[in-house]
Structures are given as C-alpha cells and as structure tokens.
N, C-alpha and C. Protein backbone atom coordinates (compact mmCIF):
# COMPACT_ATOMS: atom_id res chain seq x y z
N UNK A 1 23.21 -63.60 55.81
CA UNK A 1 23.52 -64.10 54.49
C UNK A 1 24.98 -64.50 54.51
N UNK A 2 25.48 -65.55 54.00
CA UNK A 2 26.33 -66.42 54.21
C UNK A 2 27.18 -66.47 52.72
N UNK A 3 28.01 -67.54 52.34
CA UNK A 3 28.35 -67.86 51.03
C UNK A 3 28.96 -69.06 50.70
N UNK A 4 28.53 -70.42 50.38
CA UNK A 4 29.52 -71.12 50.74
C UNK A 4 30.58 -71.29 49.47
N UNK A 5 31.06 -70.64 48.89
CA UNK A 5 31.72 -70.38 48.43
C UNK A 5 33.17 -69.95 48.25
N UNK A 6 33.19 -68.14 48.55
CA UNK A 6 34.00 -67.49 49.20
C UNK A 6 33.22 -66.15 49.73
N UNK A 7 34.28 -65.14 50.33
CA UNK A 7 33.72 -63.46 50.82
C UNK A 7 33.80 -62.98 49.24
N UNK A 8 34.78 -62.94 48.46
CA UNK A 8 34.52 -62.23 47.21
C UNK A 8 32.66 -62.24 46.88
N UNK A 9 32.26 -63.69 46.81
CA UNK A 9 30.70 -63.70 46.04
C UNK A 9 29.95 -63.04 47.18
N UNK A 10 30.17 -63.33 48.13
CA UNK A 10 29.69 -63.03 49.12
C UNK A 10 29.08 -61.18 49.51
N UNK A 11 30.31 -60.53 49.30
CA UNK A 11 30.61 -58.93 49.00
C UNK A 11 29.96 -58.38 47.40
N UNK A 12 30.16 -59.35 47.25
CA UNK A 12 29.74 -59.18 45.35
C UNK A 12 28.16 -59.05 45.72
N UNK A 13 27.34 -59.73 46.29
CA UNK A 13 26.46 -60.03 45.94
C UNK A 13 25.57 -59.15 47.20
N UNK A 14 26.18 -58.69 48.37
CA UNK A 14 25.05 -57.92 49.02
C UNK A 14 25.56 -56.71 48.56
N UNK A 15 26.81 -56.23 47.48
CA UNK A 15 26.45 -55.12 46.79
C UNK A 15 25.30 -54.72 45.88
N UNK A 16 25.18 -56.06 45.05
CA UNK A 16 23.88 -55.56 44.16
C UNK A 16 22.84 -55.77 45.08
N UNK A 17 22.39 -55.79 46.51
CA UNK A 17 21.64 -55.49 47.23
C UNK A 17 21.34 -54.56 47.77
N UNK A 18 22.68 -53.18 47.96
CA UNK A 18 22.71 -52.19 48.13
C UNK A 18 23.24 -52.45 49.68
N UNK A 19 24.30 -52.96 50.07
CA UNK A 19 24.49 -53.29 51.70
C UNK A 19 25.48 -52.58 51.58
N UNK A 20 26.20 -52.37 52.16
CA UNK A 20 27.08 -51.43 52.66
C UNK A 20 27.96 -52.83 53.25
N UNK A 21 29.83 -52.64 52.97
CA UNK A 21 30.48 -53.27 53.09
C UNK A 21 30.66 -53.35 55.18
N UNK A 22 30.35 -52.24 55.15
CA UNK A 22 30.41 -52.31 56.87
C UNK A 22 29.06 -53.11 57.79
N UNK A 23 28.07 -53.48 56.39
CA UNK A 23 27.32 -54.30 57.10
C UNK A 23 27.93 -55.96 57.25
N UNK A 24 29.20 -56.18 57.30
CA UNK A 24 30.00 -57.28 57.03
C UNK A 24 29.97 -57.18 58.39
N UNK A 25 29.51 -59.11 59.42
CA UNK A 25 29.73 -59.68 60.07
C UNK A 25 30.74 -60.42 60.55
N UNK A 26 32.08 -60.26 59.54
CA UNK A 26 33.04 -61.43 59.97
C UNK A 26 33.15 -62.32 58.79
N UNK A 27 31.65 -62.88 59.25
CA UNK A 27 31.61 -63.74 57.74
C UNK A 27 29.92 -64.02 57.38
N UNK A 28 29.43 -63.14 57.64
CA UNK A 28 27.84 -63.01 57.58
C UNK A 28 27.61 -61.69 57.48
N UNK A 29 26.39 -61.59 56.49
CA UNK A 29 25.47 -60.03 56.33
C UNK A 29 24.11 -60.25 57.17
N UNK A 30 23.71 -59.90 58.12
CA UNK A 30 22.46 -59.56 58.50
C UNK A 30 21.31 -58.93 57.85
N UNK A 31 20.20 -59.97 57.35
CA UNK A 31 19.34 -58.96 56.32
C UNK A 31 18.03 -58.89 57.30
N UNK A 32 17.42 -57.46 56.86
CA UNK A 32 15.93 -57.34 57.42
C UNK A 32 15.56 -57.63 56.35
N UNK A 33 13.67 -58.33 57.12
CA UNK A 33 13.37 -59.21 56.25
C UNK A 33 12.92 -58.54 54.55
N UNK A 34 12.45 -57.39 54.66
CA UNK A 34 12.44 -57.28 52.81
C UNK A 34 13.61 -56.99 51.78
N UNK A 35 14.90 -56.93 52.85
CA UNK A 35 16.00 -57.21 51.88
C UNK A 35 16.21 -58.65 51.63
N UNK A 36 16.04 -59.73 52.63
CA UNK A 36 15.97 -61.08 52.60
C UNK A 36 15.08 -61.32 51.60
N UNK A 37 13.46 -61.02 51.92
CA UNK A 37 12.80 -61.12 50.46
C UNK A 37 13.80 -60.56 49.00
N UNK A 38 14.45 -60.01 49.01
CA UNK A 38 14.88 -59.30 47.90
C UNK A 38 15.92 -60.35 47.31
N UNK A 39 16.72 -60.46 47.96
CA UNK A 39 17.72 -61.58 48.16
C UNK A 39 17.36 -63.04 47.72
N UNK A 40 16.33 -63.60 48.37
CA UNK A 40 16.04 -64.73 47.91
C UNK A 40 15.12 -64.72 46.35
N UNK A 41 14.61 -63.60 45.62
CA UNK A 41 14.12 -63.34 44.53
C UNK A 41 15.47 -63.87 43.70
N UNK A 42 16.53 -63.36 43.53
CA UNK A 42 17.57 -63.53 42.90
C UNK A 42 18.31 -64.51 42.97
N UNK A 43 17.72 -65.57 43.38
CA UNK A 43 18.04 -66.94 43.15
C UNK A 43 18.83 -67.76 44.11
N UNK A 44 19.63 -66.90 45.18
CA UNK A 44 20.43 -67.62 46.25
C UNK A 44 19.25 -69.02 46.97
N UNK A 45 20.21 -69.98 47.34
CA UNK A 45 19.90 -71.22 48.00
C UNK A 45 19.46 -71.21 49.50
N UNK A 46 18.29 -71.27 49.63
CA UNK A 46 18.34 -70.90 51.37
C UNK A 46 18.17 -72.66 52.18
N UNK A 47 19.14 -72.39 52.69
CA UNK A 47 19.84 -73.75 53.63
C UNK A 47 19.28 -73.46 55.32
N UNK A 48 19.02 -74.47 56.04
CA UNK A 48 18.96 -74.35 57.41
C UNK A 48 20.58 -74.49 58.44
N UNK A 49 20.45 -74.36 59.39
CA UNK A 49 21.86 -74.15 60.01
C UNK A 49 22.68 -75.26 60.05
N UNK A 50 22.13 -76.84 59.66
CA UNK A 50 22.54 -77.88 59.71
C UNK A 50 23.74 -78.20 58.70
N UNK A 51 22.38 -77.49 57.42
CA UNK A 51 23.17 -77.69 56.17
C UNK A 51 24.01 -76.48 55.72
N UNK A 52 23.88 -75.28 56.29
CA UNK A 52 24.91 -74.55 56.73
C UNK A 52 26.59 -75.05 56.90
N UNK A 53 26.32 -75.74 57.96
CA UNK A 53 27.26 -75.73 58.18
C UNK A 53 28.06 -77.06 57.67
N UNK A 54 27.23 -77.48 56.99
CA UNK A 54 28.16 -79.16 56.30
C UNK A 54 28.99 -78.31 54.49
N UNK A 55 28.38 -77.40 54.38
CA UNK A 55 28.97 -76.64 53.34
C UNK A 55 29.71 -75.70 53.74
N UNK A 56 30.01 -75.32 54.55
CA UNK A 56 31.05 -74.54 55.29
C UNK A 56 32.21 -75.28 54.81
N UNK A 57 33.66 -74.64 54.94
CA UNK A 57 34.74 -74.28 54.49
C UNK A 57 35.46 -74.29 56.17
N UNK A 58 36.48 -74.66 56.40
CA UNK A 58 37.03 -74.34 58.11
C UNK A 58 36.71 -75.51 58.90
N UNK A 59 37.49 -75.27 59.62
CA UNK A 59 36.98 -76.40 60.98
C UNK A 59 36.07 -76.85 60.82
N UNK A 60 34.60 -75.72 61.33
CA UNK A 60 33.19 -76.16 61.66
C UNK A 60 32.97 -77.18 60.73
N UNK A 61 33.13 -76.97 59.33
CA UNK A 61 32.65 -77.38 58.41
C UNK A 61 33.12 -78.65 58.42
N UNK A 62 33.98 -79.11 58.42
CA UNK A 62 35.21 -80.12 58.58
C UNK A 62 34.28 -81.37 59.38
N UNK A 63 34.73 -80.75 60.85
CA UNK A 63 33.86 -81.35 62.08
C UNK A 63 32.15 -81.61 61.34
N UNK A 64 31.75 -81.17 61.03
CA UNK A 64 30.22 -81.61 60.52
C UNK A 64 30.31 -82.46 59.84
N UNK A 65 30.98 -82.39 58.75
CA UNK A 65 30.97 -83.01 57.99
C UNK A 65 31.51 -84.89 58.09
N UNK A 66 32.43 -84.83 59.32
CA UNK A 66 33.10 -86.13 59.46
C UNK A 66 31.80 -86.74 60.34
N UNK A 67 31.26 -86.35 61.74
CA UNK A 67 29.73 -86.61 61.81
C UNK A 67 28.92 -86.84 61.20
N UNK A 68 28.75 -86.49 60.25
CA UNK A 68 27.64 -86.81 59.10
C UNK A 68 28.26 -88.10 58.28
N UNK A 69 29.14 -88.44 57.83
CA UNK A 69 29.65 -89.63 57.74
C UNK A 69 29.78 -90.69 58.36
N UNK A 70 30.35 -90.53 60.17
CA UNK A 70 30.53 -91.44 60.88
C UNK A 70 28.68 -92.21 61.05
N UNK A 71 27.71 -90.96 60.72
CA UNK A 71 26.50 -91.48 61.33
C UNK A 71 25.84 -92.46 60.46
C-alpha cells in the first residue's frame, strides 16, 4: 500500500487498519490479502505499477512521466 500523496495519509490510513507503524517499508505497507480486502472496502484507488508510478512524487515519477509524454 502506497500513497500518492504523502507518508502522513499514508501512516494515517494503515492506522485505521490496525498496522503497526513498523510495518512501514520505506515507502510502502505490505498487506495480506484480507487486510487488502479491508483496505480496498474503504475506498482507496487501486492502480497497477505503471500507473503507480506516473503518480509518484521523486525521480521515478518524474522519469515516467516525461516518457509518457515523449510517447
């Protein structure tokens, strides 16, 4: 679980999931799948890795994004 947003919503939001801040990746939460079911009940946007990363924030995001233009 991702955010393209910021980590604040990000932390905000696998709290009311009940995650534990040490389940923090860097910049990703790892969900098993009936917390994922749980997760996607509550309305979050589920994106594939493409579009992942054209909403990304940083470099990556950057770089995708000028690709996706040039194309």
């Amino acid at each position: 679980m991702v955010s393209d947003a910021d980590f604040e919503e990000l932390h905000a939001f696998a709290a009311r999931l009940g995650i534990p801040r040490r389940g923090f990746h860097g910049d990703h939460y790892d969900l098993p799948p009936p917390v994922r079911e749980r997760a996607l009940a509550l309305g979050p946007v589920e994106v594939g890795t493409g579009d992942l990363v054209l909403r990304m924030a940083g470099a990556r995001g950057d770089r995708a994004r000028s690709r996706r233009a040039r194309a």
